[in-house]
C-alpha atoms as a PDB file:
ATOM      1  CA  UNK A   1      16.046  10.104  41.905  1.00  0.00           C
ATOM      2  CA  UNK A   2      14.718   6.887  42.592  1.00  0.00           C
ATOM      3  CA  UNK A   3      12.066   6.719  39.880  1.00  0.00           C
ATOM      4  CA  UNK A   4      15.426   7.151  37.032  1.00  0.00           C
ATOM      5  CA  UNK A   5      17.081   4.248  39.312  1.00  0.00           C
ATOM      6  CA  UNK A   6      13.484   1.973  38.562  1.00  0.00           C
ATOM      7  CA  UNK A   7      13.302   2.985  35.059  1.00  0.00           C
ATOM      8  CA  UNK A   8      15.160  -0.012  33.217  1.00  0.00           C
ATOM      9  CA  UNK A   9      13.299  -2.142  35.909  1.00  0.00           C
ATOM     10  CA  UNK A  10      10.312  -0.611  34.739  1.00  0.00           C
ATOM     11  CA  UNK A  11      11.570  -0.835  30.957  1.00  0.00           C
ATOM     12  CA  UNK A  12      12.015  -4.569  30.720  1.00  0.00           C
ATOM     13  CA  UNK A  13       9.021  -4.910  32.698  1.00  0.00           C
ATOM     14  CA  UNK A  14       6.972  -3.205  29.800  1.00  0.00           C
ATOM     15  CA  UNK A  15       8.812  -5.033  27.241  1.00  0.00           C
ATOM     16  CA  UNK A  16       8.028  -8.534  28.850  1.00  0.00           C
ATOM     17  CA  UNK A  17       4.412  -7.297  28.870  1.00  0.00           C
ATOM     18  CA  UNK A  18       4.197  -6.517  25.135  1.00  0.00           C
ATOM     19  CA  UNK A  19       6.376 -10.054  24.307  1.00  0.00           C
ATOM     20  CA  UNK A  20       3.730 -11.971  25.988  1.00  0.00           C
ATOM     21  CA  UNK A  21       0.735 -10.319  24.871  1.00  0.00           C
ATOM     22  CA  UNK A  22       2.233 -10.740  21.554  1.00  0.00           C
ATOM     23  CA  UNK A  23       2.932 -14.526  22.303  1.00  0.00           C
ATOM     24  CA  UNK A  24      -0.290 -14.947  23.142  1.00  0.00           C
ATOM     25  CA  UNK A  25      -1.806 -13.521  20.139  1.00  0.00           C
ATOM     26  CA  UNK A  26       0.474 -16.260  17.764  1.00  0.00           C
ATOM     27  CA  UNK A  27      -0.741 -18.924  19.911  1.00  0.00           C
ATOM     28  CA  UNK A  28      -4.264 -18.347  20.232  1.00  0.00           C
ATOM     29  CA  UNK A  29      -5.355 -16.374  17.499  1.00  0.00           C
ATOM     30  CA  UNK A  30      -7.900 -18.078  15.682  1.00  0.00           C
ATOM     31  CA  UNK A  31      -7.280 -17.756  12.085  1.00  0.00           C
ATOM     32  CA  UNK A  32      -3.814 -18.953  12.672  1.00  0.00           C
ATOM     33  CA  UNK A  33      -4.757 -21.924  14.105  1.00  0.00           C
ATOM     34  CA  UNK A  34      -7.464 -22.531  11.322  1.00  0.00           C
ATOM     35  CA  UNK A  35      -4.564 -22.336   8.710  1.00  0.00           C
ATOM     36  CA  UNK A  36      -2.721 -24.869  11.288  1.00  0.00           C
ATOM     37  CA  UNK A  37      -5.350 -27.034  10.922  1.00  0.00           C
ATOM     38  CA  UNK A  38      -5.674 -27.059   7.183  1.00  0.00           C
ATOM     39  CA  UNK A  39      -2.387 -27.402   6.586  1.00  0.00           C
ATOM     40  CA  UNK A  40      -1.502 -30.174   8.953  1.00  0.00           C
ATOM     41  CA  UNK A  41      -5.347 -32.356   6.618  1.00  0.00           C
ATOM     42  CA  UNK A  42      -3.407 -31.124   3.607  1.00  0.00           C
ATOM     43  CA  UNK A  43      -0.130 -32.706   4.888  1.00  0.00           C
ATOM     44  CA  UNK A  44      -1.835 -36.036   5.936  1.00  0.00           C
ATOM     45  CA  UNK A  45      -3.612 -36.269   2.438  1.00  0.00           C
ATOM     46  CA  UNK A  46      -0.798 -35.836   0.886  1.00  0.00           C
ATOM     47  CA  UNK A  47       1.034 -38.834   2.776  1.00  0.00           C
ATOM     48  CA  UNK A  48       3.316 -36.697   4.486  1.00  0.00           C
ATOM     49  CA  UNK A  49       1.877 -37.253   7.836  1.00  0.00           C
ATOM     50  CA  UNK A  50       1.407 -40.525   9.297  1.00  0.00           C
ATOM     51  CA  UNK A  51      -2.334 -41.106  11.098  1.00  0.00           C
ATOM     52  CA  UNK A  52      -1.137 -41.389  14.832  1.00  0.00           C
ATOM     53  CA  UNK A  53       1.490 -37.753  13.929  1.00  0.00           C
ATOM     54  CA  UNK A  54      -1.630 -36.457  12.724  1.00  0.00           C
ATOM     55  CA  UNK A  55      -4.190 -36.941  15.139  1.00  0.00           C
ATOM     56  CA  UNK A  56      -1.787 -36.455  17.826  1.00  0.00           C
ATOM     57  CA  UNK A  57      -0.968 -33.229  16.310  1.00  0.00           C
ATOM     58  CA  UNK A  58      -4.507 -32.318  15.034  1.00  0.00           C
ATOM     59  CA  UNK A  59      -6.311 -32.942  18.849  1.00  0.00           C
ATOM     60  CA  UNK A  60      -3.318 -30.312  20.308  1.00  0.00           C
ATOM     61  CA  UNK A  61      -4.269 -27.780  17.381  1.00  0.00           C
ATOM     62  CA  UNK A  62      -8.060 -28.370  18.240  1.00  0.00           C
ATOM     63  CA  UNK A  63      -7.480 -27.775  21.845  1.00  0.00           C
ATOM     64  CA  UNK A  64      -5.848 -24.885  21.462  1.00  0.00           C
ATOM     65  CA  UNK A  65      -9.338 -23.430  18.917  1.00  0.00           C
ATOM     66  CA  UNK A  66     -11.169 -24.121  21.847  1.00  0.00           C
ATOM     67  CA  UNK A  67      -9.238 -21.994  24.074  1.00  0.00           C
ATOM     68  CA  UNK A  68      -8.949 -19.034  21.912  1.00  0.00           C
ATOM     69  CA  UNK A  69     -12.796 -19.511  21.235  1.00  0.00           C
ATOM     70  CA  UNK A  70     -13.249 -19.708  24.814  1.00  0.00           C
ATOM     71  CA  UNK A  71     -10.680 -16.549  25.143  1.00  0.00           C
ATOM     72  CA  UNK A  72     -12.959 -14.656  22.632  1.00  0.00           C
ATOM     73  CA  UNK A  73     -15.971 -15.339  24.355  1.00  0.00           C
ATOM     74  CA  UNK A  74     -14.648 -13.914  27.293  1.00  0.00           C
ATOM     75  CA  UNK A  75     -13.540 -10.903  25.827  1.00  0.00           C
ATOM     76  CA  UNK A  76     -16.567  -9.880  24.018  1.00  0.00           C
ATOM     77  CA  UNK A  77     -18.390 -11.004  27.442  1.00  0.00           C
ATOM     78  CA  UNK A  78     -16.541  -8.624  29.457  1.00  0.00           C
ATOM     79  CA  UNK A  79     -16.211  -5.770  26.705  1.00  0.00           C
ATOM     80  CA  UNK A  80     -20.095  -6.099  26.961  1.00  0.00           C
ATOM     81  CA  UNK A  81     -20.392  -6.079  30.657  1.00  0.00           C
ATOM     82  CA  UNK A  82     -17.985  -2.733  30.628  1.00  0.00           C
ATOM     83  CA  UNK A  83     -19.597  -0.851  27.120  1.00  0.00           C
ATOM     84  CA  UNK A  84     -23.022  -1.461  29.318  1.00  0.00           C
ATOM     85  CA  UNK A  85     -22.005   0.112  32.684  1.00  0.00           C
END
């Protein structure tokens, strides 16, 4: 009885789960941010960007490469450390 009266607790837990896993993947996948990057040297070439917008723009874009670099690193660190066990 009480595990039907936790299931929509357990239901939106699951769902906020999935939205942020899938929130992280936009921000910090790596070939989006690449194509982030591109576009915002192809908007500055093309005048549509002024210098300060686009380095203040660029360095946040660049900062977040690192971290999903970083967050790949990780990954394939600890994917190692468990394939190896």
């Amino acid at each position: 009885m009480i595990s039907i009266l936790l299931f929509p607790l357990k239901l939106l837990l699951m769902t906020a789960e999935k939205v942020k896993e899938e929130a992280d993947r936009e921000l910090y996948d790596v070939g989006v941010i690449q194509r982030k990057l591109l576009m915002l040297e192809v908007r500055h070439e093309n005048g549509e960007l002024a210098d300060d917008e686009f380095e203040q723009q660029y360095s946040q874009w660049l900062c977040r490469y690192e971290e999903a670099r970083e967050k790949e690193r990780h990954a394939w660190t600890d994917w190692i450390e468990c394939t190896s066990d």
